[in-house]
C-alpha atoms as a PDB file:
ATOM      1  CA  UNK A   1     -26.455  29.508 -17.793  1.00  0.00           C
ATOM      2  CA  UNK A   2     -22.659  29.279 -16.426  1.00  0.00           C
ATOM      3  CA  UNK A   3     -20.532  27.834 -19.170  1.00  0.00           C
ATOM      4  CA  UNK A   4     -19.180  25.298 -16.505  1.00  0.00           C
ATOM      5  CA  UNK A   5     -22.710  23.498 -16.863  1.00  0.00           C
ATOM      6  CA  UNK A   6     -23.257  20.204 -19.380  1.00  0.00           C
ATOM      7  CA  UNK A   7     -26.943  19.576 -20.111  1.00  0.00           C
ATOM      8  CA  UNK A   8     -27.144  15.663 -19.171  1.00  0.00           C
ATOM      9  CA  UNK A   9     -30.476  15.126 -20.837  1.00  0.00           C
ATOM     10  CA  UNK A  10     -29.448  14.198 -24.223  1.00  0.00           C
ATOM     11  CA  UNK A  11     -26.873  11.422 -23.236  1.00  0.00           C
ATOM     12  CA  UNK A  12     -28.217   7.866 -23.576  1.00  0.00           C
ATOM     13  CA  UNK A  13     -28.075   5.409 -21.281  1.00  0.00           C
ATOM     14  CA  UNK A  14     -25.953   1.652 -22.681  1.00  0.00           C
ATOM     15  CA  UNK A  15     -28.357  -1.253 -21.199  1.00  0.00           C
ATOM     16  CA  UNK A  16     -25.182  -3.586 -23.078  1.00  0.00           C
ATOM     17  CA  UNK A  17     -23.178  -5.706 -21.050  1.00  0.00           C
ATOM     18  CA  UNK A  18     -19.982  -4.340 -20.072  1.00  0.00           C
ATOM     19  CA  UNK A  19     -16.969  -6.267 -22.137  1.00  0.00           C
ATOM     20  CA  UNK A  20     -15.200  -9.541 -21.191  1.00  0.00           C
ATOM     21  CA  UNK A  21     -12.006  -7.593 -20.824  1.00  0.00           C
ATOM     22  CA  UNK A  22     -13.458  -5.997 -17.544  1.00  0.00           C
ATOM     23  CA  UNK A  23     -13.077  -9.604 -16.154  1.00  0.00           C
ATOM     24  CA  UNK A  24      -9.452  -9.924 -17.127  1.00  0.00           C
ATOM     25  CA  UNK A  25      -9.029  -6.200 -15.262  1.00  0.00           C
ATOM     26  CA  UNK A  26     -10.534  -7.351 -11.938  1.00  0.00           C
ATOM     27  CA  UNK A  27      -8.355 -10.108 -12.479  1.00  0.00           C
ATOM     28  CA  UNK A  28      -5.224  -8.079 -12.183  1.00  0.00           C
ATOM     29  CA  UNK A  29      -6.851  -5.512  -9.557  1.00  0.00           C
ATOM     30  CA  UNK A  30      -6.960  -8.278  -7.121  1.00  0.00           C
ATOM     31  CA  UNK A  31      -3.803  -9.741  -7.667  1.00  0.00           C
ATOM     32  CA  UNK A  32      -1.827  -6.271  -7.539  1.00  0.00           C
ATOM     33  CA  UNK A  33      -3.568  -5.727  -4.484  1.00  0.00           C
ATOM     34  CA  UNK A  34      -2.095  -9.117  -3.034  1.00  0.00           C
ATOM     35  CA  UNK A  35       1.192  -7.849  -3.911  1.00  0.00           C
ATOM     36  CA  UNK A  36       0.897  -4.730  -2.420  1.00  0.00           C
ATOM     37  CA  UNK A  37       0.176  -6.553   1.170  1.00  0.00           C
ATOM     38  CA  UNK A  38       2.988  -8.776   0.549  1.00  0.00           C
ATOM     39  CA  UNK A  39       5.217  -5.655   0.166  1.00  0.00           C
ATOM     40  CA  UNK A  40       3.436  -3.767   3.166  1.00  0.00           C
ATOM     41  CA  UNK A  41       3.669  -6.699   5.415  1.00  0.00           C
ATOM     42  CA  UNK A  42       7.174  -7.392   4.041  1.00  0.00           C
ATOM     43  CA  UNK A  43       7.709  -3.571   4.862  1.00  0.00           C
ATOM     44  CA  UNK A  44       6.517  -3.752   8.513  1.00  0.00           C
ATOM     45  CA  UNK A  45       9.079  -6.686   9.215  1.00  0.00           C
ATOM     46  CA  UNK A  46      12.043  -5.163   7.888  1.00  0.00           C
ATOM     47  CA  UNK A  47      10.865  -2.300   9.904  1.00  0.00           C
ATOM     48  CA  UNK A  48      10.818  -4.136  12.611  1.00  0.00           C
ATOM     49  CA  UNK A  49      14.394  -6.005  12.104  1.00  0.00           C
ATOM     50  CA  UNK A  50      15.637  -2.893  12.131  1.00  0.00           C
ATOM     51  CA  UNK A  51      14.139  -1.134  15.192  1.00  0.00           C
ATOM     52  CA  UNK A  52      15.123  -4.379  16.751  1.00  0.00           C
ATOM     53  CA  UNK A  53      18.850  -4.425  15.583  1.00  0.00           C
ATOM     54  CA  UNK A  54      19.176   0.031  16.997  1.00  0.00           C
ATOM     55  CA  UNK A  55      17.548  -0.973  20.205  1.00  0.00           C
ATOM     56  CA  UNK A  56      20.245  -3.626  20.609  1.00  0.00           C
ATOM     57  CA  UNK A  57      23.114  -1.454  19.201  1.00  0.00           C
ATOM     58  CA  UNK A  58      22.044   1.741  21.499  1.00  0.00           C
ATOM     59  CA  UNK A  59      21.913  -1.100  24.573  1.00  0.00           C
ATOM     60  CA  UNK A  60      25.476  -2.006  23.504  1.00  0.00           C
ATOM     61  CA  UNK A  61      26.532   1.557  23.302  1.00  0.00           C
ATOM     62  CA  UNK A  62      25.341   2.596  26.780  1.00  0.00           C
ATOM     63  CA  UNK A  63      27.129  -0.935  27.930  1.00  0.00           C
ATOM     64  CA  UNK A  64      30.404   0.266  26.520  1.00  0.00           C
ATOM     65  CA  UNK A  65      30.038   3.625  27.775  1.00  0.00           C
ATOM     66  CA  UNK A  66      29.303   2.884  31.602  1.00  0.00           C
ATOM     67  CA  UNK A  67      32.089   0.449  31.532  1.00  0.00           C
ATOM     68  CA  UNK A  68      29.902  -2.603  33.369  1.00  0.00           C
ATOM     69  CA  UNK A  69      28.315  -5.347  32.343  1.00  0.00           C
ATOM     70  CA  UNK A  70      24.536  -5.581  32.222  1.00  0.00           C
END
């Protein structure tokens, strides 16, 4: 038999209930997961602010550096 290999048999199984504290830690799980959407949605929009603000800026450059007006 390959070293590697537990023998499972002898474990028992715990019929108990888990602990309160699991509660409390599904508690936090959900509300760091509302955080991390704020911060991906808050992400996204700077993102976007700031794809917004170099498409302006490269418009402004090619404005300058025709010499017209658009």
């Amino acid at each position: 038999m390959d070293r590697k290999i537990v023998n499972m048999q002898g474990k028992s199984q715990h019929s108990e209930p888990p602990p309160v504290s699991h509660f409390w830690f599904a508690q936090v799980d959900v509300r760091l997961g509302r955080i991390e959407f704020m911060v991906t949605r808050l992400e996204r929009q700077i993102w976007l602010i700031v794809g917004g603000c170099a498409g302006l800026l490269i418009f402004e450059i090619v404005k300058a550096l025709s010499g017209r007006s658009l």
